[in-house]
PDB file of N, CA and C in Angstrom:
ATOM      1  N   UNK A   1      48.008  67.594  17.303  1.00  0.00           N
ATOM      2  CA  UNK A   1      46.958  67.460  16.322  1.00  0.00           C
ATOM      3  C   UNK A   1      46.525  68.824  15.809  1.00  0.00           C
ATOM      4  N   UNK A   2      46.512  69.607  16.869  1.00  0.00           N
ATOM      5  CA  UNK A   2      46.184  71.238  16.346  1.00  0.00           C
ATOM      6  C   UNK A   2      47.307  71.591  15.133  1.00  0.00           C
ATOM      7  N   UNK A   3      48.356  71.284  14.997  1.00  0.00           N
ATOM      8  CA  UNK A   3      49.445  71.841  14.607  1.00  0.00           C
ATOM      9  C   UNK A   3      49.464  71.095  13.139  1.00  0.00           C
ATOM     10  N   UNK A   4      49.289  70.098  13.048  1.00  0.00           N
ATOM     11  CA  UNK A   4      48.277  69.382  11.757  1.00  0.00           C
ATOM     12  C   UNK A   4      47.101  69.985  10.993  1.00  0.00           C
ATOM     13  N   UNK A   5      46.104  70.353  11.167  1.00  0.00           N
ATOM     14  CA  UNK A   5      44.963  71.080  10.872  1.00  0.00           C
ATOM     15  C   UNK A   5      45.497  71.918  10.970  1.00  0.00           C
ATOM     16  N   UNK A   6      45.984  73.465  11.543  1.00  0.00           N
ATOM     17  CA  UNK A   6      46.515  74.467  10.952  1.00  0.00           C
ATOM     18  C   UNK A   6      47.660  74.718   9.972  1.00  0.00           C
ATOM     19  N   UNK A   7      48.413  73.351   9.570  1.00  0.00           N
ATOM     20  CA  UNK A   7      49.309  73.560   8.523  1.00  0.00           C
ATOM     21  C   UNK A   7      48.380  72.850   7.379  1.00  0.00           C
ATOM     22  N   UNK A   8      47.846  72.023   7.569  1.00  0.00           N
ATOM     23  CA  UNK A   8      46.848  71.413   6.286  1.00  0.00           C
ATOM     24  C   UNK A   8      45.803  72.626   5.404  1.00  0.00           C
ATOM     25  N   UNK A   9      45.334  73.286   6.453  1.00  0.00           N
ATOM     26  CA  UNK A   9      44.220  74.737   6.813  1.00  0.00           C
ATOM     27  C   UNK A   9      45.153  75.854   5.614  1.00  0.00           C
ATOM     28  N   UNK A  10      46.277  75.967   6.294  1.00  0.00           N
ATOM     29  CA  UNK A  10      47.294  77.124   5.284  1.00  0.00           C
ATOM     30  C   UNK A  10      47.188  76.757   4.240  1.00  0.00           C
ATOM     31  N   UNK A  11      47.711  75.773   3.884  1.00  0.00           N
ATOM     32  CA  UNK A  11      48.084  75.168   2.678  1.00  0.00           C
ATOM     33  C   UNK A  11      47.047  75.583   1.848  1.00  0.00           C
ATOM     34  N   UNK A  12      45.865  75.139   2.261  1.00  0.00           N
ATOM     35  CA  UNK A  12      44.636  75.356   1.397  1.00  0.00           C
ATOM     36  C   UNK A  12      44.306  76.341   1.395  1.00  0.00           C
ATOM     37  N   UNK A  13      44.081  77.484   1.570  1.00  0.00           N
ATOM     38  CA  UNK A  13      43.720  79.075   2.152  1.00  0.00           C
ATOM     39  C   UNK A  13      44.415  79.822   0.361  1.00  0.00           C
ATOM     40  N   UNK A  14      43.621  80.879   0.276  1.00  0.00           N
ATOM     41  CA  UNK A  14      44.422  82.206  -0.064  1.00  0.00           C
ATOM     42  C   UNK A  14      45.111  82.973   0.501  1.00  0.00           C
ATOM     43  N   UNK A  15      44.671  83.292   2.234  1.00  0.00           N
ATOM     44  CA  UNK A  15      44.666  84.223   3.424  1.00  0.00           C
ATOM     45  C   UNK A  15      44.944  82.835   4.433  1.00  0.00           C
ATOM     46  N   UNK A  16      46.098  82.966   4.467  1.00  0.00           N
ATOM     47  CA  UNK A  16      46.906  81.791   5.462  1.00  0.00           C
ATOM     48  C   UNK A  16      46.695  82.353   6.954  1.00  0.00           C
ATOM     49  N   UNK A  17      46.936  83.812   6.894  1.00  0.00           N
ATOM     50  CA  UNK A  17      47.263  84.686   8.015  1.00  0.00           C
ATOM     51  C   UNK A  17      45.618  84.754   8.886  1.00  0.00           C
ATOM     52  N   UNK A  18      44.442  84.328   8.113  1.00  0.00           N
ATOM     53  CA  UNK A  18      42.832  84.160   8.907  1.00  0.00           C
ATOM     54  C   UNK A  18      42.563  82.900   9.186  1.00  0.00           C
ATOM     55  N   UNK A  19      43.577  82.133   9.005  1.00  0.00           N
ATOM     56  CA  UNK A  19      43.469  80.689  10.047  1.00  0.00           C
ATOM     57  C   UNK A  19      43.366  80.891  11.117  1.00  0.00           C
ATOM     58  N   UNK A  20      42.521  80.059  11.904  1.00  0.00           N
ATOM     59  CA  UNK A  20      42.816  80.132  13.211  1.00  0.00           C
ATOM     60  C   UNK A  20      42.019  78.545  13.732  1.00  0.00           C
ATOM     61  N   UNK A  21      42.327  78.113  14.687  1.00  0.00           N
ATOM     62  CA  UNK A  21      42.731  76.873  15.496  1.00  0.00           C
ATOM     63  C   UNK A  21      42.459  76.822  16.362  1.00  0.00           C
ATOM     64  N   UNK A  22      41.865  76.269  17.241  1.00  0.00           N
ATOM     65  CA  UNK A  22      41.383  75.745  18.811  1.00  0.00           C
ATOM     66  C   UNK A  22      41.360  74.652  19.053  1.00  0.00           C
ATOM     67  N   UNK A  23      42.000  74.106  20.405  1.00  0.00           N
ATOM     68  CA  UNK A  23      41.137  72.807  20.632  1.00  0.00           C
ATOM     69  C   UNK A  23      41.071  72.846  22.136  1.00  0.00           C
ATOM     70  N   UNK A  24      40.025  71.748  22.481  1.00  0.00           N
ATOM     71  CA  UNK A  24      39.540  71.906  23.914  1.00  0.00           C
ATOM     72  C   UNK A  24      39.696  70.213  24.110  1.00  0.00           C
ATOM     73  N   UNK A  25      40.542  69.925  24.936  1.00  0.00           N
ATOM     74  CA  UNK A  25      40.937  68.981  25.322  1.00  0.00           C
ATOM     75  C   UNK A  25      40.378  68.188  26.603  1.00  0.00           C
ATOM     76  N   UNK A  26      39.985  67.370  26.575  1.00  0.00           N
ATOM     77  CA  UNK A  26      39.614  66.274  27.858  1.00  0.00           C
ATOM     78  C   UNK A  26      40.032  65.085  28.002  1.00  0.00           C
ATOM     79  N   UNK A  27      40.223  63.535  28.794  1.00  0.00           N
ATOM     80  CA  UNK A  27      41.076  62.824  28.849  1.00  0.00           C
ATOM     81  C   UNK A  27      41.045  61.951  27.554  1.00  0.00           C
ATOM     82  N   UNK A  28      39.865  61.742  27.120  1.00  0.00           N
ATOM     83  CA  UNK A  28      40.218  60.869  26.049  1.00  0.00           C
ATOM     84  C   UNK A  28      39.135  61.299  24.588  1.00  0.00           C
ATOM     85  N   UNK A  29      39.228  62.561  24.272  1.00  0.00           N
ATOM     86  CA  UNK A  29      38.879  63.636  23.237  1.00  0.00           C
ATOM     87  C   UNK A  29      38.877  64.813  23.351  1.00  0.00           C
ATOM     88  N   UNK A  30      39.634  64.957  22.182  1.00  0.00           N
ATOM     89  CA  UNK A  30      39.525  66.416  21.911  1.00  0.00           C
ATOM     90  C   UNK A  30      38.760  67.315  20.463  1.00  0.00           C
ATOM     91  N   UNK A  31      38.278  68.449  20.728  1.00  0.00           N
ATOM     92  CA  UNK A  31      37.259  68.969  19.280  1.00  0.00           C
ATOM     93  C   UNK A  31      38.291  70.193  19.232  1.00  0.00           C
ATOM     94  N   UNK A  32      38.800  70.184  18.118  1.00  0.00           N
ATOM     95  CA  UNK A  32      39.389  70.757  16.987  1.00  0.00           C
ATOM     96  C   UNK A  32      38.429  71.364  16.301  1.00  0.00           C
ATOM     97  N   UNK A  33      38.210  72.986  16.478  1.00  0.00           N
ATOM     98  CA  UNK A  33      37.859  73.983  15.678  1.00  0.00           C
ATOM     99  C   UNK A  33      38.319  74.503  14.833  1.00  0.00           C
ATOM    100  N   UNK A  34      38.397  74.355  13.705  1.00  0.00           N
ATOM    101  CA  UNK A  34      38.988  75.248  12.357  1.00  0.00           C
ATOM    102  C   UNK A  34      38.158  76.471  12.125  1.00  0.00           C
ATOM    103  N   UNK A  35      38.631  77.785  12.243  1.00  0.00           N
ATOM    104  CA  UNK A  35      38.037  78.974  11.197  1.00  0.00           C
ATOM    105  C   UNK A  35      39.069  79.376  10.642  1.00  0.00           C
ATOM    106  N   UNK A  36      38.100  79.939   9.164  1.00  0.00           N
ATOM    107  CA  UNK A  36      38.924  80.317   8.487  1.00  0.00           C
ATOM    108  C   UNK A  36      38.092  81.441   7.414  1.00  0.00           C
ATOM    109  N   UNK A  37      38.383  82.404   6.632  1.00  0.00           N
ATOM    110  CA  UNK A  37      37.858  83.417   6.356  1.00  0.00           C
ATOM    111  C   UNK A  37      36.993  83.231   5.180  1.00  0.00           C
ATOM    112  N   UNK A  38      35.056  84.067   5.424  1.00  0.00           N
ATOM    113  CA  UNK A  38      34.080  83.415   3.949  1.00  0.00           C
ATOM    114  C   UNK A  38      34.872  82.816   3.388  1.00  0.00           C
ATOM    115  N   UNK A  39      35.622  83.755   2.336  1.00  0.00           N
ATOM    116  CA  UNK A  39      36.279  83.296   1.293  1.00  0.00           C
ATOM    117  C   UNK A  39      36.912  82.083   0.756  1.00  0.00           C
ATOM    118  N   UNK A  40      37.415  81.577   2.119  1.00  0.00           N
ATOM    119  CA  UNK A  40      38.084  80.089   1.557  1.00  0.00           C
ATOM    120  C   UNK A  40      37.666  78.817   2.322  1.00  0.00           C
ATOM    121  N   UNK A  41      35.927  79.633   2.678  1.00  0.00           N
ATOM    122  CA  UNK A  41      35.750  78.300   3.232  1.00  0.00           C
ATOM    123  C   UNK A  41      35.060  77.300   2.703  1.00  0.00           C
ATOM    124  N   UNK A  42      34.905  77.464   1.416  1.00  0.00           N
ATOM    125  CA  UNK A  42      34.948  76.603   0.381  1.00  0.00           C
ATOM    126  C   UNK A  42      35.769  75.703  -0.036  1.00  0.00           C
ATOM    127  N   UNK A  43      36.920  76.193  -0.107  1.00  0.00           N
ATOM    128  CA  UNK A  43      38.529  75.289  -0.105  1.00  0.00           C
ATOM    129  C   UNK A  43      38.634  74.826   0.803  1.00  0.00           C
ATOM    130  N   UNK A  44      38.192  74.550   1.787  1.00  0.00           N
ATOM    131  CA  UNK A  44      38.905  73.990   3.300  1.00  0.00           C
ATOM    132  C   UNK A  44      37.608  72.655   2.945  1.00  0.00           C
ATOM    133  N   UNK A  45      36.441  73.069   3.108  1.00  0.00           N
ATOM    134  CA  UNK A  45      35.373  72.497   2.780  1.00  0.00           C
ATOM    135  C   UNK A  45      35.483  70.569   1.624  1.00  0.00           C
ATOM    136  N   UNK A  46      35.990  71.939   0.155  1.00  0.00           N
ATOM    137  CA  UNK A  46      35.971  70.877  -0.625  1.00  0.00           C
ATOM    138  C   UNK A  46      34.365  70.838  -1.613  1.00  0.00           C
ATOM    139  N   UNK A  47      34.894  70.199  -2.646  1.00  0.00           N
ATOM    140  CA  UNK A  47      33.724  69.482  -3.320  1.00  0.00           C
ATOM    141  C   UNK A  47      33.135  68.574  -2.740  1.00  0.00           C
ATOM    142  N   UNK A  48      31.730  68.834  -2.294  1.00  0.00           N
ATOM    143  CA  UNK A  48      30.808  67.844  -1.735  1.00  0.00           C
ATOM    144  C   UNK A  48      31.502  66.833  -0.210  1.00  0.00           C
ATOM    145  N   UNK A  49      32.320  68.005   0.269  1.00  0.00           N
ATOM    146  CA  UNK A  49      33.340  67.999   1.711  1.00  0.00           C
ATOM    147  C   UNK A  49      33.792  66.702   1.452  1.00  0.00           C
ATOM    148  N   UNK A  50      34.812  66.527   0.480  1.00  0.00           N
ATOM    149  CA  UNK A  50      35.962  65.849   0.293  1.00  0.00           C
ATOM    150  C   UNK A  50      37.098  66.069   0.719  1.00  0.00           C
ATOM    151  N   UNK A  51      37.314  67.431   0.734  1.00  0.00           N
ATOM    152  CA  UNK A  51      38.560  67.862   1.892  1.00  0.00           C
ATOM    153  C   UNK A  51      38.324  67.868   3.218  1.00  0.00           C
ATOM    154  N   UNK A  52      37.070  68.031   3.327  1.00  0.00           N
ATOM    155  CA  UNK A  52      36.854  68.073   4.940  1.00  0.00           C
ATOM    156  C   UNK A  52      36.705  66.974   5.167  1.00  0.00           C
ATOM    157  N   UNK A  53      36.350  65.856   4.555  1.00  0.00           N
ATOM    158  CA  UNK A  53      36.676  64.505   5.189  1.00  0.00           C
ATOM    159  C   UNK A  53      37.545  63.305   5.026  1.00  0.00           C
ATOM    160  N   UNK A  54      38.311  64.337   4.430  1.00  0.00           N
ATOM    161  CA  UNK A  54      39.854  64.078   4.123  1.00  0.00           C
ATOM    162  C   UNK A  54      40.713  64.391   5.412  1.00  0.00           C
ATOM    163  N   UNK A  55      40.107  65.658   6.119  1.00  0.00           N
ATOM    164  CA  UNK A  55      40.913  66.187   6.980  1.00  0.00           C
ATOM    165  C   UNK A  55      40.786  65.213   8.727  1.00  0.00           C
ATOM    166  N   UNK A  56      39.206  64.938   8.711  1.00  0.00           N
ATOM    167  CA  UNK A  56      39.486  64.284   9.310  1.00  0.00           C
ATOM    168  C   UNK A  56      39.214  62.668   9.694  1.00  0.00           C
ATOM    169  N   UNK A  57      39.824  62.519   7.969  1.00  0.00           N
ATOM    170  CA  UNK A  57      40.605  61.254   8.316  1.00  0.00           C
ATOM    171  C   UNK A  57      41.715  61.156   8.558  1.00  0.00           C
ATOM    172  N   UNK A  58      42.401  62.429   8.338  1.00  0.00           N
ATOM    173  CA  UNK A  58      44.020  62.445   8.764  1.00  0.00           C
ATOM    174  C   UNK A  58      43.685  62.622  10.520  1.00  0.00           C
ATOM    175  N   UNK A  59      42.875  63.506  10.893  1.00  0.00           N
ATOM    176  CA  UNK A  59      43.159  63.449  12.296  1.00  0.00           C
ATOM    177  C   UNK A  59      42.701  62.327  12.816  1.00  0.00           C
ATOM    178  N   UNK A  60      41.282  61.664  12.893  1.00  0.00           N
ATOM    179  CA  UNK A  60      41.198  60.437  12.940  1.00  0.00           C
ATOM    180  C   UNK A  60      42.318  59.357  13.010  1.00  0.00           C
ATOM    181  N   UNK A  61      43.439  60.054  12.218  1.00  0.00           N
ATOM    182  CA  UNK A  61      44.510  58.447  11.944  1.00  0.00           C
ATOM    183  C   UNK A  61      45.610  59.050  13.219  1.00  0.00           C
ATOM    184  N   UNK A  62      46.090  60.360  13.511  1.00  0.00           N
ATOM    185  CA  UNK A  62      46.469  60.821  14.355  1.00  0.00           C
ATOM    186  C   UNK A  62      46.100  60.373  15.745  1.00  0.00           C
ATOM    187  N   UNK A  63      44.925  60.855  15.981  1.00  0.00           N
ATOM    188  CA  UNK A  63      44.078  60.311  16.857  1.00  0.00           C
ATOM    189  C   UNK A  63      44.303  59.186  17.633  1.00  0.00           C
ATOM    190  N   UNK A  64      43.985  57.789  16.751  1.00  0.00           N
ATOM    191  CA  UNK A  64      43.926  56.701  17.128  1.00  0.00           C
ATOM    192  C   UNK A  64      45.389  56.224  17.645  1.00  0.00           C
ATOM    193  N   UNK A  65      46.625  56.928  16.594  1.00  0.00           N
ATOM    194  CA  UNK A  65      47.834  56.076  17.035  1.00  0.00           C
ATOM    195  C   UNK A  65      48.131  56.898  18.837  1.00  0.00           C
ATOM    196  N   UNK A  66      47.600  57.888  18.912  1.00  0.00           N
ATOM    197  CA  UNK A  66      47.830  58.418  20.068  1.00  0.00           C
ATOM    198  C   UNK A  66      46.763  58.085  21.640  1.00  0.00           C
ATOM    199  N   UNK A  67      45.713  56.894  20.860  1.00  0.00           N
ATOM    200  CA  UNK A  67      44.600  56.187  21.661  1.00  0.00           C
ATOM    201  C   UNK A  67      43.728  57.364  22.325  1.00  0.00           C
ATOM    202  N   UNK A  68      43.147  58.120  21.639  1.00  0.00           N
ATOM    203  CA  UNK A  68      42.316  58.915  21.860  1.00  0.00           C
ATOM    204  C   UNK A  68      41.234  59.267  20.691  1.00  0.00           C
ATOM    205  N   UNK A  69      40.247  60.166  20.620  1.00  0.00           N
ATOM    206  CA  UNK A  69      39.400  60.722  19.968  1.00  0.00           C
ATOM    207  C   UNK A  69      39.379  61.896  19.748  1.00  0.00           C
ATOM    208  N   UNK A  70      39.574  62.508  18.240  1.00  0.00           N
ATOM    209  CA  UNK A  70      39.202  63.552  18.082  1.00  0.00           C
ATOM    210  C   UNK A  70      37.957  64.194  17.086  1.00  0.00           C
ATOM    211  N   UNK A  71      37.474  65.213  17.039  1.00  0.00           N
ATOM    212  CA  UNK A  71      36.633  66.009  16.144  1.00  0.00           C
ATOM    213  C   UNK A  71      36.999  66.985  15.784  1.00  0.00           C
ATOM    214  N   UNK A  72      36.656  67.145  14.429  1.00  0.00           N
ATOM    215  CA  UNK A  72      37.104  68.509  13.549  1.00  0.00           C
ATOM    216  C   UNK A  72      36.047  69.217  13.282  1.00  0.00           C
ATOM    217  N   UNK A  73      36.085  70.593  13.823  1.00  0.00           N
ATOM    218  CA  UNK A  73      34.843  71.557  13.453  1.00  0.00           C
ATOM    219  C   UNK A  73      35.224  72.530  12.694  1.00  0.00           C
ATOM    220  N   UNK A  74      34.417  72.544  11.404  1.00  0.00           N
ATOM    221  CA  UNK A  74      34.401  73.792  10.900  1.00  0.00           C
ATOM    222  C   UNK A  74      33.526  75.162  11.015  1.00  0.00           C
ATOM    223  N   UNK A  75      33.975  75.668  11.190  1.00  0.00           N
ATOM    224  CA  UNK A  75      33.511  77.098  12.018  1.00  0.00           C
ATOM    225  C   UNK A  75      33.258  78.654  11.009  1.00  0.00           C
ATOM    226  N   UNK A  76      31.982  79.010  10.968  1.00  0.00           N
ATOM    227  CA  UNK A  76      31.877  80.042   9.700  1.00  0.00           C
ATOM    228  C   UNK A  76      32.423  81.078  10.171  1.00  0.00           C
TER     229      UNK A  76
END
């Protein structure tokens, strides 16, 4: 799931290379930290966080087929 959110994260970026990714895992959730640099954290964000809850509805859909829970944090 990390590996999802940091290629989704690039994509959207100017500065691909100030992504960065965490997750902290327990048996049945994990929170997925996204940072990513001022500058594009607007783009990751979205209009009125349409990308960001875009993003995690993709992990959300990840998530579930794998019978677990996750959260996506965005991180200034």
């Amino acid at each position: 799931m990390k590996e999802l959110v940091e290629y989704i994260a690039k994509s959207l970026v100017d500065e691909p290379e100030s992504v960065e990714v965490t997750e902290q895992t327990d048996d049945a959730e994990s929170v997925i930290k996204l940072k990513v640099s001022k500058d594009d954290l607007g783009k990751v964000i979205g209009k009125k966080g349409r990308t960001a809850k875009a993003m995690r509805t993709l992990l959300a859909a990840v998530a579930t087929r794998d019978e677990k829970r996750s959260t996506l944090e965005i991180v200034e």
